[in-house]
PDB file of N, CA and C in Angstrom:
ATOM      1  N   UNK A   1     -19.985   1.051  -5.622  1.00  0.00           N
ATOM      2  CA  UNK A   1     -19.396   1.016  -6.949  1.00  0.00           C
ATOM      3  C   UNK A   1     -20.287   1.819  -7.899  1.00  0.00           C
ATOM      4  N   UNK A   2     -19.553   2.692  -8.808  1.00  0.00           N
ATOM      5  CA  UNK A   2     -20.359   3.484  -9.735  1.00  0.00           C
ATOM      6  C   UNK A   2     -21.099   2.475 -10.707  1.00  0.00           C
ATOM      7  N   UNK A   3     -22.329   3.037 -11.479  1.00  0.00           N
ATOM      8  CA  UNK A   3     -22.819   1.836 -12.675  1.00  0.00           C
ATOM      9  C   UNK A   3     -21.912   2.686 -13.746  1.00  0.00           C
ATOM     10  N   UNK A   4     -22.429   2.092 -14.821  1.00  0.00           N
ATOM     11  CA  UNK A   4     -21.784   2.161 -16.435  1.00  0.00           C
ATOM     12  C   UNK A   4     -22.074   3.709 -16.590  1.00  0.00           C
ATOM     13  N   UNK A   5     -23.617   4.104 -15.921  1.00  0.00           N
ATOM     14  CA  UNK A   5     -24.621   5.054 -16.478  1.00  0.00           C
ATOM     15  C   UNK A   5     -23.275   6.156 -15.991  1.00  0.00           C
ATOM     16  N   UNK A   6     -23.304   6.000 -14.865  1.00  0.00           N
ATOM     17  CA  UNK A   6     -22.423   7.053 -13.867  1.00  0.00           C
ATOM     18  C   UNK A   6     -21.214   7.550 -14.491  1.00  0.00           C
ATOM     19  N   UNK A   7     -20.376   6.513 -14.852  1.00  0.00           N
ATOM     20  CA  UNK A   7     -19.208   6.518 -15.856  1.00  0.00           C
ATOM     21  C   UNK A   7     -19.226   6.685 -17.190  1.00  0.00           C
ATOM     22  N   UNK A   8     -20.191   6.939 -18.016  1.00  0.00           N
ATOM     23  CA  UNK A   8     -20.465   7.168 -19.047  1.00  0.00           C
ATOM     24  C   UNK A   8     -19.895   8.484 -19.261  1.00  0.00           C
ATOM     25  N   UNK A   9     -19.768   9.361 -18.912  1.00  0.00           N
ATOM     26  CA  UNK A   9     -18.564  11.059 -19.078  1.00  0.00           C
ATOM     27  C   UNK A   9     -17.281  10.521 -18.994  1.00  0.00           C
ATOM     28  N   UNK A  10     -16.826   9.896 -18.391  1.00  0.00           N
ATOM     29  CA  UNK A  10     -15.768   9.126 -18.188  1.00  0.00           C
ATOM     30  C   UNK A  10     -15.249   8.322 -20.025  1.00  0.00           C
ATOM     31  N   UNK A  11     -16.450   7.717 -20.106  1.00  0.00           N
ATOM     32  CA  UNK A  11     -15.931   6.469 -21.366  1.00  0.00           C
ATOM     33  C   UNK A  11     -16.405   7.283 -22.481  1.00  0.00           C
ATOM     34  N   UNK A  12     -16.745   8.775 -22.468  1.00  0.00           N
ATOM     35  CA  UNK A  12     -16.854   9.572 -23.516  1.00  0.00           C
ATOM     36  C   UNK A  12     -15.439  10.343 -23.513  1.00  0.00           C
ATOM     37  N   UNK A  13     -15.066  10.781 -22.291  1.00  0.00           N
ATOM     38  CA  UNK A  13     -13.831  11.208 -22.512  1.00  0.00           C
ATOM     39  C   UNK A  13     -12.517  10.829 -23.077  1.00  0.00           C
ATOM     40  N   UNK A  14     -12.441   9.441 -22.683  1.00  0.00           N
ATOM     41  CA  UNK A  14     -11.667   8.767 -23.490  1.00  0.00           C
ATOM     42  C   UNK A  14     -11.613   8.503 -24.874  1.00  0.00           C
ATOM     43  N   UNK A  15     -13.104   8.327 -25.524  1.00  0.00           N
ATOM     44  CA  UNK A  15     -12.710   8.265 -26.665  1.00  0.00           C
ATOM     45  C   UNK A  15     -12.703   9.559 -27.697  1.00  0.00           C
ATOM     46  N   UNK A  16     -12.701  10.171 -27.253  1.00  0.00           N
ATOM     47  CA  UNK A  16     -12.161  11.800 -27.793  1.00  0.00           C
ATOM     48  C   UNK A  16     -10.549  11.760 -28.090  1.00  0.00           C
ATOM     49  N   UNK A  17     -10.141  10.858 -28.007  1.00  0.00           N
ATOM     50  CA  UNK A  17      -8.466  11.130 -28.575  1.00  0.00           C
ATOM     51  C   UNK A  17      -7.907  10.073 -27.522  1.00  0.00           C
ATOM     52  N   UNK A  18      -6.750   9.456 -29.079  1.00  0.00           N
ATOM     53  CA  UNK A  18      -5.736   8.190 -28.805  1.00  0.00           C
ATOM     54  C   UNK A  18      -5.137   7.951 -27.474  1.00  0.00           C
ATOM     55  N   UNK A  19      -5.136   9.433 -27.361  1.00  0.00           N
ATOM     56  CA  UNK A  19      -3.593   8.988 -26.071  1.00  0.00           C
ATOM     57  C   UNK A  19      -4.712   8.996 -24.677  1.00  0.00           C
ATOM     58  N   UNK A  20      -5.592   8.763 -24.967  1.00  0.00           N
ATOM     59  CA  UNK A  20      -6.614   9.056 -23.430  1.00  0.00           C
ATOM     60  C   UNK A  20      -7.115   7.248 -22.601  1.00  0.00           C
ATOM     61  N   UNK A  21      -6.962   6.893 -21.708  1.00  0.00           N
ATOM     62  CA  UNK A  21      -7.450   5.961 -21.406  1.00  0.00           C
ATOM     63  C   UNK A  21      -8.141   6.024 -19.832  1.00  0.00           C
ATOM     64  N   UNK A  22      -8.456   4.621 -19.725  1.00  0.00           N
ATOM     65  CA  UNK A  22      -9.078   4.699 -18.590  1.00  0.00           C
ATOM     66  C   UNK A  22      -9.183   3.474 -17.541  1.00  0.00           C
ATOM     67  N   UNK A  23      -8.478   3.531 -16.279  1.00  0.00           N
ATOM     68  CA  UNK A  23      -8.443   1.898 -15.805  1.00  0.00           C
ATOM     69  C   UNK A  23      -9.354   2.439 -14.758  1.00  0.00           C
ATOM     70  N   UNK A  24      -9.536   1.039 -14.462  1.00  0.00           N
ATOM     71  CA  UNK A  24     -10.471   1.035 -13.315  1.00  0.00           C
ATOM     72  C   UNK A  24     -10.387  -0.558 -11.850  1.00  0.00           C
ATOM     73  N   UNK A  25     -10.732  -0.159 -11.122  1.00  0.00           N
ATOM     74  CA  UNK A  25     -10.229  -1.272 -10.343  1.00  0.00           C
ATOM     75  C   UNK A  25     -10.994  -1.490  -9.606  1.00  0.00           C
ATOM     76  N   UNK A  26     -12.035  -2.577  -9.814  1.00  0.00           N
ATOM     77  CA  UNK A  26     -13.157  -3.119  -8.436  1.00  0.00           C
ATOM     78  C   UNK A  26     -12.711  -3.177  -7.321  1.00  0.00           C
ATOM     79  N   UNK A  27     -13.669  -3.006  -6.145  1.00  0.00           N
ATOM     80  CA  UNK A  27     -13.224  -3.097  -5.013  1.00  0.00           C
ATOM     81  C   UNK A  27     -12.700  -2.012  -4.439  1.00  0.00           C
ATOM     82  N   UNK A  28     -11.450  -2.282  -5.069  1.00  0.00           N
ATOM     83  CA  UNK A  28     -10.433  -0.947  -4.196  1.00  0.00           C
ATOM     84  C   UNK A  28      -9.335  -0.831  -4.826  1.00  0.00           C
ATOM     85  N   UNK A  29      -8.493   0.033  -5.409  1.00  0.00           N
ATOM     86  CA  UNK A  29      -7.364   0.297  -5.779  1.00  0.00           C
ATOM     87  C   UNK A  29      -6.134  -0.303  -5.278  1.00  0.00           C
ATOM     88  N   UNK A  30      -6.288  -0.839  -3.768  1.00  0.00           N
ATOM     89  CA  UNK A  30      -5.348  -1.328  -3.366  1.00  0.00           C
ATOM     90  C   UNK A  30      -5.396  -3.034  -3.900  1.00  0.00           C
ATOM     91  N   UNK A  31      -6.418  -3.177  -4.463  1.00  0.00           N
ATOM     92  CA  UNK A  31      -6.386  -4.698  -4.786  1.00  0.00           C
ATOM     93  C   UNK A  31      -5.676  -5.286  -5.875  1.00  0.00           C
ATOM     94  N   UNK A  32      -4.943  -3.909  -6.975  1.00  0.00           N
ATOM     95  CA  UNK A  32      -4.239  -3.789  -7.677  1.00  0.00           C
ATOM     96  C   UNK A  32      -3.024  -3.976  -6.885  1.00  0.00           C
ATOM     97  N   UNK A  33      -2.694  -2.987  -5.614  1.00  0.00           N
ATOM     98  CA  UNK A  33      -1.462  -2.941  -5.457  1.00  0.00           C
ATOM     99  C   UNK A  33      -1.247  -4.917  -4.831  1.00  0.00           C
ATOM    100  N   UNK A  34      -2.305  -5.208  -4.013  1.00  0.00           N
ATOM    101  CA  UNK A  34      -2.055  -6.831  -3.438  1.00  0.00           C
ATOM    102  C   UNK A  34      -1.353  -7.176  -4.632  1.00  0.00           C
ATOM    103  N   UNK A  35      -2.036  -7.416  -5.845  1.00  0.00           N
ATOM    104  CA  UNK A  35      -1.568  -8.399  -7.133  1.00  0.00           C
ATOM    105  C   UNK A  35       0.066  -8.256  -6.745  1.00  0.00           C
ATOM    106  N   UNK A  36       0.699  -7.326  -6.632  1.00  0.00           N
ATOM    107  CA  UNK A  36       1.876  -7.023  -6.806  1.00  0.00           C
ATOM    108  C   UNK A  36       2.472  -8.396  -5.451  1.00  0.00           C
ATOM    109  N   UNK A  37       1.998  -9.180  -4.706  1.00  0.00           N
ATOM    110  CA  UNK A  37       2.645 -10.092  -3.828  1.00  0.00           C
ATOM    111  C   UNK A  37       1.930 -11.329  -3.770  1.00  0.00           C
ATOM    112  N   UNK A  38       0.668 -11.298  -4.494  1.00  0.00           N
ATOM    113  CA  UNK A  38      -0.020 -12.413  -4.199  1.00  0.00           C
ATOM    114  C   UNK A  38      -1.178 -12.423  -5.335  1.00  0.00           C
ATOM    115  N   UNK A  39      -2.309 -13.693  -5.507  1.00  0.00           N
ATOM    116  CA  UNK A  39      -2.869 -13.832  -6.739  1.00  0.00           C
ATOM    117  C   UNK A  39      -4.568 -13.153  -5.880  1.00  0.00           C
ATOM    118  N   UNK A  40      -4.226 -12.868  -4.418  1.00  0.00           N
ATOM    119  CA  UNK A  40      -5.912 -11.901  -4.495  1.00  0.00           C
ATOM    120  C   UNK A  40      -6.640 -12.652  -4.277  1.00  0.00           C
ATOM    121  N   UNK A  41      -6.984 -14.087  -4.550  1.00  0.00           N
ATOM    122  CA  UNK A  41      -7.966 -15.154  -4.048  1.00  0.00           C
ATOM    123  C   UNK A  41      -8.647 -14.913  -2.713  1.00  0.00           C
ATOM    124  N   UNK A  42      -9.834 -14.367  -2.789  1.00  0.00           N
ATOM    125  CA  UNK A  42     -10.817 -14.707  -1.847  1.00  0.00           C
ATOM    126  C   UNK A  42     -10.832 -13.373  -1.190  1.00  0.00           C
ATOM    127  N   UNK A  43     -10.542 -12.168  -1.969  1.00  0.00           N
ATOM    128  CA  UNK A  43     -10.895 -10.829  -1.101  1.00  0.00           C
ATOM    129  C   UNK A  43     -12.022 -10.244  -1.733  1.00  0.00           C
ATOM    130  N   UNK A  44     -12.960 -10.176  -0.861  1.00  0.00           N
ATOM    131  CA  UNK A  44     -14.597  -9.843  -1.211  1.00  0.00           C
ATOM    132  C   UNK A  44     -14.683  -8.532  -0.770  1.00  0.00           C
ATOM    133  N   UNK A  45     -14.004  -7.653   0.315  1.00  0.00           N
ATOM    134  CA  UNK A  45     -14.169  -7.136   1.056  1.00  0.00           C
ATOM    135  C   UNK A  45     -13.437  -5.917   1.231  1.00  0.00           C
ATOM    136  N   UNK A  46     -13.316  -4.392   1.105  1.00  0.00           N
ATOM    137  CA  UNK A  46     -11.964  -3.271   1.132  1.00  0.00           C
ATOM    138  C   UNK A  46     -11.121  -3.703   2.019  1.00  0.00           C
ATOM    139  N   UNK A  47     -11.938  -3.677   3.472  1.00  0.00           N
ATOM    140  CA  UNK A  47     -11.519  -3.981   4.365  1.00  0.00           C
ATOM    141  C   UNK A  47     -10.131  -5.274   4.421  1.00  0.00           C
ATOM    142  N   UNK A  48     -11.230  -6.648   3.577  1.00  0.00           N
ATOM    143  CA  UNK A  48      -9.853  -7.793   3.750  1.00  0.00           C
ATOM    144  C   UNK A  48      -8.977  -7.392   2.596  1.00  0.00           C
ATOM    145  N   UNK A  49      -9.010  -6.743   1.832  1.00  0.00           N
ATOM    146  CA  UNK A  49      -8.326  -5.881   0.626  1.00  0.00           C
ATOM    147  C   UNK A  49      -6.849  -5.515   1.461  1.00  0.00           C
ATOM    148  N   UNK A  50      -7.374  -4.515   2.035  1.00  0.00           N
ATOM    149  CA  UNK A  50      -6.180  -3.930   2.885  1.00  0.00           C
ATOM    150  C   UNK A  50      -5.691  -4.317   4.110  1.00  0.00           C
ATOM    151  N   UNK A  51      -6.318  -5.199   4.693  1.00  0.00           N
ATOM    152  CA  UNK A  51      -5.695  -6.210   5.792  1.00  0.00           C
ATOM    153  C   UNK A  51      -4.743  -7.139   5.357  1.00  0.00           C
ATOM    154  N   UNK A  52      -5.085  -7.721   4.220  1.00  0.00           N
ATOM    155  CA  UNK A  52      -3.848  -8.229   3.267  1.00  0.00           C
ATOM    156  C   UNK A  52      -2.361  -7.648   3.172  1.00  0.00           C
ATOM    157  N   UNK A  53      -2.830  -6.518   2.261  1.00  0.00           N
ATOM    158  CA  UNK A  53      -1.905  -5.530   1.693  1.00  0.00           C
ATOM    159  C   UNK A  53      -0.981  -5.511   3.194  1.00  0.00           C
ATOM    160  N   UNK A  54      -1.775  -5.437   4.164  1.00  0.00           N
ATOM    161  CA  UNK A  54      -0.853  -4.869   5.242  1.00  0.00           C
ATOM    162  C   UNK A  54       0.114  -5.575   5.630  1.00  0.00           C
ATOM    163  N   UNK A  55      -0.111  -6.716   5.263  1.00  0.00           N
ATOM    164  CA  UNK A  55       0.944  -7.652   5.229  1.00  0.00           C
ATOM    165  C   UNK A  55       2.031  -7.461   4.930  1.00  0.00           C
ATOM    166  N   UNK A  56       1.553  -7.281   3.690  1.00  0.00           N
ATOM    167  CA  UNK A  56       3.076  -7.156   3.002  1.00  0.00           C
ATOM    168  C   UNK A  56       4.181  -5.434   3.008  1.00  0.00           C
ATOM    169  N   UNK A  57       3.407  -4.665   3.271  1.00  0.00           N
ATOM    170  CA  UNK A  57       3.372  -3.539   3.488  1.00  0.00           C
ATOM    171  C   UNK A  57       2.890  -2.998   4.605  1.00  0.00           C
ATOM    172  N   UNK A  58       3.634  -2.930   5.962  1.00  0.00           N
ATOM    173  CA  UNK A  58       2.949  -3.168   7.076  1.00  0.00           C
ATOM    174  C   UNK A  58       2.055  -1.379   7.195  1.00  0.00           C
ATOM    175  N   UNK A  59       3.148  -0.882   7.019  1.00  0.00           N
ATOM    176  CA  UNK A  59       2.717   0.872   7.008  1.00  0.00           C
ATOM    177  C   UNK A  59       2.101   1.774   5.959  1.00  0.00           C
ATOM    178  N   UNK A  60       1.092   0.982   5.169  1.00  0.00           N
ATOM    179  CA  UNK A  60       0.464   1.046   4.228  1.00  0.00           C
ATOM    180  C   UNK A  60      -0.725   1.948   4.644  1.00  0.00           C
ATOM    181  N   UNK A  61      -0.737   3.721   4.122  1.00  0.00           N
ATOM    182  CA  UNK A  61      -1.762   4.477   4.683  1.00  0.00           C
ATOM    183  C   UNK A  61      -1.994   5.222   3.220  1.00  0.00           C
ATOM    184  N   UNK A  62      -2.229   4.674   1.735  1.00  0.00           N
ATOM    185  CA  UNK A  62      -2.847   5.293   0.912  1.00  0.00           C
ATOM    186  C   UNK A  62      -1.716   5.870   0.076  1.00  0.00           C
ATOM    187  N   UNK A  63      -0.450   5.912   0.490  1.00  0.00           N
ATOM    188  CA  UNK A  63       0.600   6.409  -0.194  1.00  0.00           C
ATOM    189  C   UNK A  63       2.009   5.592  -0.499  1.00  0.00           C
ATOM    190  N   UNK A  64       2.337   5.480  -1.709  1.00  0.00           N
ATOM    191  CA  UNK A  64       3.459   4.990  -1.490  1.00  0.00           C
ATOM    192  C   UNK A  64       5.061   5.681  -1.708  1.00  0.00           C
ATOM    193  N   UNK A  65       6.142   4.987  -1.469  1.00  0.00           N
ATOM    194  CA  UNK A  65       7.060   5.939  -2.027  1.00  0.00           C
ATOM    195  C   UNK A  65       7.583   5.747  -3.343  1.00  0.00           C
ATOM    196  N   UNK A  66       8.256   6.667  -4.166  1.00  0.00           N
ATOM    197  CA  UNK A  66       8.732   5.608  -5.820  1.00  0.00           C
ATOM    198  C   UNK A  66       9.474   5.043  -5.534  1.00  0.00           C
ATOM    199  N   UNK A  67       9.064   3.387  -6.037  1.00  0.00           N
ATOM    200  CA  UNK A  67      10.540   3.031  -5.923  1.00  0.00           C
ATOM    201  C   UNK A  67       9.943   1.582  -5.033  1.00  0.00           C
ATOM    202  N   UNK A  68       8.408   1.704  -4.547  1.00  0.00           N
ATOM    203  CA  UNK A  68       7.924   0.659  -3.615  1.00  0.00           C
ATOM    204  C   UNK A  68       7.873  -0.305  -4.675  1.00  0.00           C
ATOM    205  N   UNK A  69       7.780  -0.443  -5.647  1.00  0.00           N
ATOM    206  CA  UNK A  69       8.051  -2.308  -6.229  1.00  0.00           C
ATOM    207  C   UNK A  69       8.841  -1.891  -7.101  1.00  0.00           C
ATOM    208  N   UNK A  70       9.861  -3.691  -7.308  1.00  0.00           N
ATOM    209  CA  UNK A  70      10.559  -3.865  -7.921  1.00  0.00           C
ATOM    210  C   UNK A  70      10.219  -4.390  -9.565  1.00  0.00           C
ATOM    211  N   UNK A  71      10.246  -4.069 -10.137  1.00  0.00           N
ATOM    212  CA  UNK A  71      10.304  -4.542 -11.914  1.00  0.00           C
ATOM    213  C   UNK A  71       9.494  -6.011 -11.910  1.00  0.00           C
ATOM    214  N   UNK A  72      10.044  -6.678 -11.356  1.00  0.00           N
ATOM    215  CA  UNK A  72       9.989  -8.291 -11.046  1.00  0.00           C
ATOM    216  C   UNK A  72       8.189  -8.246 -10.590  1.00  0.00           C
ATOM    217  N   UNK A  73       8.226  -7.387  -8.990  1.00  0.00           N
ATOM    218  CA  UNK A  73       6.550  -7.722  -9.026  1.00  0.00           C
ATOM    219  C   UNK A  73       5.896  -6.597  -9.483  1.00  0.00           C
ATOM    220  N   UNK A  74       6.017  -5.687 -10.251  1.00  0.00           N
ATOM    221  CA  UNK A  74       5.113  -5.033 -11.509  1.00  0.00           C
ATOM    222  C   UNK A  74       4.517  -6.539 -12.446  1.00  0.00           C
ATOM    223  N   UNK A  75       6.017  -7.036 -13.286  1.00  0.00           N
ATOM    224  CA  UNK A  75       5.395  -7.774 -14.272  1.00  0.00           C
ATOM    225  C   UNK A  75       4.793  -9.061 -13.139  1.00  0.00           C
ATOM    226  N   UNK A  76       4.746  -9.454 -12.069  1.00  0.00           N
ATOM    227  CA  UNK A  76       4.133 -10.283 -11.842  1.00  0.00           C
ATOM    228  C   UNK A  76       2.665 -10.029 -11.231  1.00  0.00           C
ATOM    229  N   UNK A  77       2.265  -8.377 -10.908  1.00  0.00           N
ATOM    230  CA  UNK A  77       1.101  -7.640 -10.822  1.00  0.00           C
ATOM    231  C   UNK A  77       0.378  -8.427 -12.098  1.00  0.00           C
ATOM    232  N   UNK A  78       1.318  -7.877 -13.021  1.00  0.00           N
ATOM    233  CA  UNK A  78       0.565  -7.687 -14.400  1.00  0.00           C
ATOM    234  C   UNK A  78      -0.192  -9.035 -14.709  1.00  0.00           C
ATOM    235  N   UNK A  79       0.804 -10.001 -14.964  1.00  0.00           N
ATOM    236  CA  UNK A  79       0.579 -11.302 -14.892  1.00  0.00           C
ATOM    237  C   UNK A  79      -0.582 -11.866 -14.514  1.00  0.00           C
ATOM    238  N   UNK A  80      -0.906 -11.606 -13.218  1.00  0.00           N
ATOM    239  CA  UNK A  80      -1.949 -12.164 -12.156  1.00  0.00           C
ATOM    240  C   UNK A  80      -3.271 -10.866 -12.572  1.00  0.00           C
ATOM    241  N   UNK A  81      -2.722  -9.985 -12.585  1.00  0.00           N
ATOM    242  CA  UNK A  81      -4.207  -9.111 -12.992  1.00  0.00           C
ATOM    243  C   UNK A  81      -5.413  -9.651 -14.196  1.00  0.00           C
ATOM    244  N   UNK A  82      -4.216 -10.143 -15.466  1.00  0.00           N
ATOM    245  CA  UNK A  82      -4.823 -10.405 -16.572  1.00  0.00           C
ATOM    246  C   UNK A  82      -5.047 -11.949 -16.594  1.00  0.00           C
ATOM    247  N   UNK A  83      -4.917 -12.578 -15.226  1.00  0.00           N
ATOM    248  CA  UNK A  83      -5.908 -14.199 -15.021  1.00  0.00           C
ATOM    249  C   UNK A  83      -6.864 -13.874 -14.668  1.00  0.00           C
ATOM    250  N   UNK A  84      -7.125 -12.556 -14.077  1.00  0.00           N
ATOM    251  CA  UNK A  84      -8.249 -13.029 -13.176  1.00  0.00           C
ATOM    252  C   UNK A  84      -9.153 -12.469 -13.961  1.00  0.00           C
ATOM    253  N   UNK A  85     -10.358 -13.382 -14.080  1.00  0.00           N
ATOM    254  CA  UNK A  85     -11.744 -13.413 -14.561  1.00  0.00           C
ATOM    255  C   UNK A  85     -13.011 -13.011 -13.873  1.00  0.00           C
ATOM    256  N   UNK A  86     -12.640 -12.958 -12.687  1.00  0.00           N
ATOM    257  CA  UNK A  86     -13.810 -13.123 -11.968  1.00  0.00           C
ATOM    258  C   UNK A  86     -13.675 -11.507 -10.697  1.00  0.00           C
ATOM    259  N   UNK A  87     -14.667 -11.090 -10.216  1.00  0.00           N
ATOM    260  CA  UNK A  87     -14.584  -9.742  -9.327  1.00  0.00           C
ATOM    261  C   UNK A  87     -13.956 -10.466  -8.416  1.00  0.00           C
ATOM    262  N   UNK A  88     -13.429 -10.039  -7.020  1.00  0.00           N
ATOM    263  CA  UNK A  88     -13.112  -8.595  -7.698  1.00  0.00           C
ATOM    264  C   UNK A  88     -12.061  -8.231  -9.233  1.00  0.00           C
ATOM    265  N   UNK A  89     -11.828  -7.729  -9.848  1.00  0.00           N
ATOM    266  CA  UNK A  89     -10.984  -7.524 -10.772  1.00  0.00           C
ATOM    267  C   UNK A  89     -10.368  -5.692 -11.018  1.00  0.00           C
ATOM    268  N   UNK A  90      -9.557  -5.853 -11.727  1.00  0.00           N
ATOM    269  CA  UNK A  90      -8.645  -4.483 -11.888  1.00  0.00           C
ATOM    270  C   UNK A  90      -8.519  -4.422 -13.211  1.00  0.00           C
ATOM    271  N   UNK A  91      -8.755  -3.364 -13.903  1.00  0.00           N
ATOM    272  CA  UNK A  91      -8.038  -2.839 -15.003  1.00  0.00           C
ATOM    273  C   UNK A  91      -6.797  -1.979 -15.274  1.00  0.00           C
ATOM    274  N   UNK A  92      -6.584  -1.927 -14.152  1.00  0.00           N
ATOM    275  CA  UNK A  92      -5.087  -0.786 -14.048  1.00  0.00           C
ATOM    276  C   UNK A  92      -4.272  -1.255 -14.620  1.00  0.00           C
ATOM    277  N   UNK A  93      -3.685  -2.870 -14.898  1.00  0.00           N
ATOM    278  CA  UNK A  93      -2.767  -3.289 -15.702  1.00  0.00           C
ATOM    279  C   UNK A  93      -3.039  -3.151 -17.165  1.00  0.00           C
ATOM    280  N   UNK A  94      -3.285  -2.805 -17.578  1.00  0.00           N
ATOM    281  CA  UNK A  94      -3.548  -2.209 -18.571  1.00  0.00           C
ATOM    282  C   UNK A  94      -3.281  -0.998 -19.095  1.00  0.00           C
ATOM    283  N   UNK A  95      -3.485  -0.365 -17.897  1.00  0.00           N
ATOM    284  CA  UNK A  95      -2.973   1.293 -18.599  1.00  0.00           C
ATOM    285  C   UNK A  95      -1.273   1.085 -17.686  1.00  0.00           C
ATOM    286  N   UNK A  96      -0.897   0.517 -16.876  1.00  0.00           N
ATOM    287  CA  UNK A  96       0.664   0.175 -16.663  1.00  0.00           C
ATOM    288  C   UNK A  96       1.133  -0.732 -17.747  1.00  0.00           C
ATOM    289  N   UNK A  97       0.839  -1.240 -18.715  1.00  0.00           N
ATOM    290  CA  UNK A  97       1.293  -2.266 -19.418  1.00  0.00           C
ATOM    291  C   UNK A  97       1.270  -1.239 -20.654  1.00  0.00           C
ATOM    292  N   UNK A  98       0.224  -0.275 -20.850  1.00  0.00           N
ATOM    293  CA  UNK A  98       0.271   0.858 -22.410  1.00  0.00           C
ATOM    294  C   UNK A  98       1.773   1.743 -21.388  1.00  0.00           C
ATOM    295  N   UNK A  99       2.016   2.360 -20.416  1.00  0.00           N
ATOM    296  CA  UNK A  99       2.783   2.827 -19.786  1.00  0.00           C
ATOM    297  C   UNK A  99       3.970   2.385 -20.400  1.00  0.00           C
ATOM    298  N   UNK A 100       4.564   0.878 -19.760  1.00  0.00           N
ATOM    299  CA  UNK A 100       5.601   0.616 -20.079  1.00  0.00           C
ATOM    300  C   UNK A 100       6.039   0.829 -21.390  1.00  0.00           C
ATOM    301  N   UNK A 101       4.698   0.028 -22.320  1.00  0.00           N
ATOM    302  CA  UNK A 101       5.546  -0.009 -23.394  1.00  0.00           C
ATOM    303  C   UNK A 101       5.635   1.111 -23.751  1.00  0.00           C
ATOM    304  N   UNK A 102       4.887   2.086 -23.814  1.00  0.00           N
ATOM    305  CA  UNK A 102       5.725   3.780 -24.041  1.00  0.00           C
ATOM    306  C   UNK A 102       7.031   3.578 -23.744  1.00  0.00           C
ATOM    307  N   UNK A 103       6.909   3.997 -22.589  1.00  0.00           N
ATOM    308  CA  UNK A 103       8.570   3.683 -21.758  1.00  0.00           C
ATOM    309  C   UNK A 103       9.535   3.309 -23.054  1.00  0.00           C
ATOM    310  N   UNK A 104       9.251   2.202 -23.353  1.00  0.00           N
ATOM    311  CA  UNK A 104       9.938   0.823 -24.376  1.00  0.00           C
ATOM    312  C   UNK A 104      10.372   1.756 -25.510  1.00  0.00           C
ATOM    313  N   UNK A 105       9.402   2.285 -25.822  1.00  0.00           N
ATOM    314  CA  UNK A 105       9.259   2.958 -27.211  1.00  0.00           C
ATOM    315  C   UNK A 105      10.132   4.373 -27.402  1.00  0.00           C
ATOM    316  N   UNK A 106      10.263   5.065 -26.186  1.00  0.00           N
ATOM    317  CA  UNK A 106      10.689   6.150 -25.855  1.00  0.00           C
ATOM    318  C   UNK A 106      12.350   5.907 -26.023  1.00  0.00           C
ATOM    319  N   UNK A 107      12.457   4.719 -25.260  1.00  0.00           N
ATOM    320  CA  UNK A 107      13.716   4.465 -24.971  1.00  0.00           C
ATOM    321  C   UNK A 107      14.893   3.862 -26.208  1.00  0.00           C
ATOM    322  N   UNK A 108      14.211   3.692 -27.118  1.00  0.00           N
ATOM    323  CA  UNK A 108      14.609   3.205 -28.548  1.00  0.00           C
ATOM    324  C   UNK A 108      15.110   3.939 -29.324  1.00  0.00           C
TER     325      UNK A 108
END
């Protein structure tokens, strides 16, 4: 995992202008996608990260197609992302949640 120091070009870039953000996701990126079927309890590990995932997604190799979740488990990603307190943890719901509501806003 990078430190703060490492990411520091990163959290300068962002604040150079409104529309710029930045998520981030301990662990592994896919621990974002788990949220999307389950609450994530007790994955310490990439490895049990994506042994999970595989579950639910048996052919799960780093890519998905559009269209792989439904509305329903986005907002229930979201949901479960912003309980959890403790690592591993994700910030990606966050920049999907500024996403949507664009979306929202666009669509008005």
């Amino acid at each position: 995992m990078w430190t703060n120091e490492q990411q520091q070009p990163l959290f300068d870039w962002v604040k150079k202008a409104d529309n710029r953000g930045l998520a981030r996701s301990a662990l592994c990126f896919e621990y974002w996608l788990l949220l999307h079927f389950e609450e994530g309890k007790n994955v310490s590990t990439t490895r049990q990260c994506t042994e999970r995932l595989k579950k639910y997604l048996s052919g799960y190799t780093k890519g998905l197609p559009a269209g792989a979740f439904s509305a329903d488990q986005i907002q229930q990603a979201l949901a479960r992302a912003k309980n959890r307190h403790t690592p591993p943890c994700t910030t990606v719901h966050i920049l999907v949640d500024h996403l949507l509501q664009a979306q929202q806003r666009g669509a008005k």
